[in-house]
C-alpha atoms as a PDB file:
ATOM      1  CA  UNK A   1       4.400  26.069  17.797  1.00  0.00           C
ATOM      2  CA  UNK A   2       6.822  27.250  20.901  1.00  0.00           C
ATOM      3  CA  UNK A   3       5.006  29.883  22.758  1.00  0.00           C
ATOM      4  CA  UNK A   4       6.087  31.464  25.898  1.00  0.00           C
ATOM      5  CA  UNK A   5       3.695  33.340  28.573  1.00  0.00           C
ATOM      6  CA  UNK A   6       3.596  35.130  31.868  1.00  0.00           C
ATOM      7  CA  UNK A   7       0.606  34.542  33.804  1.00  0.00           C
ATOM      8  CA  UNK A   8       0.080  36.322  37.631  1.00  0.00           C
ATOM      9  CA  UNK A   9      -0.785  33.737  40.161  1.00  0.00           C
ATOM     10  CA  UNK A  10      -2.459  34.396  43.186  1.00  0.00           C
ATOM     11  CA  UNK A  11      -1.749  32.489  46.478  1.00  0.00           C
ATOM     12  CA  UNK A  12       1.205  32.007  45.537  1.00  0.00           C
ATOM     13  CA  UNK A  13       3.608  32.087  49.197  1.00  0.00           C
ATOM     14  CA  UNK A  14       6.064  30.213  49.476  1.00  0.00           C
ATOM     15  CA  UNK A  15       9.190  28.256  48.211  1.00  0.00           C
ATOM     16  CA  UNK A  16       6.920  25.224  48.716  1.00  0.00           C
ATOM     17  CA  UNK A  17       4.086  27.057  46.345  1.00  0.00           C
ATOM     18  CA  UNK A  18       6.481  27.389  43.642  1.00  0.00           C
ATOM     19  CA  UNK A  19       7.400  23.592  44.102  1.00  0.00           C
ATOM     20  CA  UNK A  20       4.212  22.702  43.887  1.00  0.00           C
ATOM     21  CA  UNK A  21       3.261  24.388  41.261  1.00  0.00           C
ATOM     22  CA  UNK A  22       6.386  23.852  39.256  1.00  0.00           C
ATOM     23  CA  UNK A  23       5.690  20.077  39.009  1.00  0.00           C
ATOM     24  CA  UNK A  24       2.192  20.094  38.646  1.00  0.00           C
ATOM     25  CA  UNK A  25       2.662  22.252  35.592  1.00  0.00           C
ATOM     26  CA  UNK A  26       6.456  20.234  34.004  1.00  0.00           C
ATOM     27  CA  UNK A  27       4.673  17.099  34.208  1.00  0.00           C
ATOM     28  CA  UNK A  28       2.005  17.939  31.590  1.00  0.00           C
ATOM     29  CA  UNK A  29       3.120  16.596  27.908  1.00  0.00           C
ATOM     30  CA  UNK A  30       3.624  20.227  25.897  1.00  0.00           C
ATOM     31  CA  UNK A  31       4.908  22.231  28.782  1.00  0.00           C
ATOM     32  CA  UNK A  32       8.393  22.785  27.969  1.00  0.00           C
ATOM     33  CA  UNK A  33       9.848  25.103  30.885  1.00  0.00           C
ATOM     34  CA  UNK A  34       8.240  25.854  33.641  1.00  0.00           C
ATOM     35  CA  UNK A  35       9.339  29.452  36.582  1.00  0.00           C
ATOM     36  CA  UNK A  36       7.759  30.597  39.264  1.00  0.00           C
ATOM     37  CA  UNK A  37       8.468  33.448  41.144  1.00  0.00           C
ATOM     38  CA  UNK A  38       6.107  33.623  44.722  1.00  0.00           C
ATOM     39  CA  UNK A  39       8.047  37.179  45.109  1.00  0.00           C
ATOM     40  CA  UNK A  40       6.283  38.475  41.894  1.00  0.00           C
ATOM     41  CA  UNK A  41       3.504  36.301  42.027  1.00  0.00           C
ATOM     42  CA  UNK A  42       4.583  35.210  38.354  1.00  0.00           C
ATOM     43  CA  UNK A  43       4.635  32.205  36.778  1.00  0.00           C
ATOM     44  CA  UNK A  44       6.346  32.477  32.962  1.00  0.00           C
ATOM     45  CA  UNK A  45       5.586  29.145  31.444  1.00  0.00           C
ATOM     46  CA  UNK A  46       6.804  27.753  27.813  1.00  0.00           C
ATOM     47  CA  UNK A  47       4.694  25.444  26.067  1.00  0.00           C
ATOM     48  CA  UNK A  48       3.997  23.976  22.582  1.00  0.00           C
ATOM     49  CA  UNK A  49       0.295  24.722  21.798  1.00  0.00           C
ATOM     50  CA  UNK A  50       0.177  22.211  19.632  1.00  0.00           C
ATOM     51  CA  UNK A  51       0.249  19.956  22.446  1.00  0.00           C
ATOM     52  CA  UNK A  52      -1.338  21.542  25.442  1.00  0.00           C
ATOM     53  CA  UNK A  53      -3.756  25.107  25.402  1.00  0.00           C
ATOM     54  CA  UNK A  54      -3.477  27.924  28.096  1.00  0.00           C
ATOM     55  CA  UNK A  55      -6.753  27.104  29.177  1.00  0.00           C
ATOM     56  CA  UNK A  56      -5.833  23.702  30.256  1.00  0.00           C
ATOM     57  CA  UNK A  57      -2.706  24.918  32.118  1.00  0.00           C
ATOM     58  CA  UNK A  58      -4.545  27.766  33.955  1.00  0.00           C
ATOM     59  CA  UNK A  59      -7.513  25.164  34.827  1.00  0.00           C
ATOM     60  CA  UNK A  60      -4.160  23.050  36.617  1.00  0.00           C
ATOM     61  CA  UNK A  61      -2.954  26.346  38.013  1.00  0.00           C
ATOM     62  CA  UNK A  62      -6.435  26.493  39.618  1.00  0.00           C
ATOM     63  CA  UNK A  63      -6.603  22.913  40.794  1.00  0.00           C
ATOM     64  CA  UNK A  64      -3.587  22.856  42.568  1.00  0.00           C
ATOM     65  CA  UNK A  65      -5.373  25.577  44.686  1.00  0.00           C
ATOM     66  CA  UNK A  66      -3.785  28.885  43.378  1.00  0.00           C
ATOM     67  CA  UNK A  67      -5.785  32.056  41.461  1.00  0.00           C
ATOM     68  CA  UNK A  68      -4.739  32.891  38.047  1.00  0.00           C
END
């Protein structure tokens, strides 16, 4: 199933951050969409969660050195 969520992301500053971020998080099989907003500190993020859990993203989110 298709859901879509917003999460707040922390260190977050920069065109570069949302780059970063923004690959890290389309190149995992489930994620379907991927924005990030270093302005808002936002990232809204569509995935199937049949494929891939929130859990697992935000654990990526954390790895690539950003607070969520």
């Amino acid at each position: 199933m298709i859901e879509s969520q917003t999460l707040t992301v922390t260190e977050m500053k920069c065109g570069g951050c949302e780059s970063n971020i923004k690959g890290k998080l389309s190149a995992m099989s489930g994620v379907i969409s991927v924005a990030a907003s270093a302005k808002n500190n936002e990232i809204r993020i569509e995935y199937n969660n049949e494929l891939i859990d929130i859990d697992t993203i935000k654990a990526t989110i954390i790895e690539a050195g950003f607070g969520v």
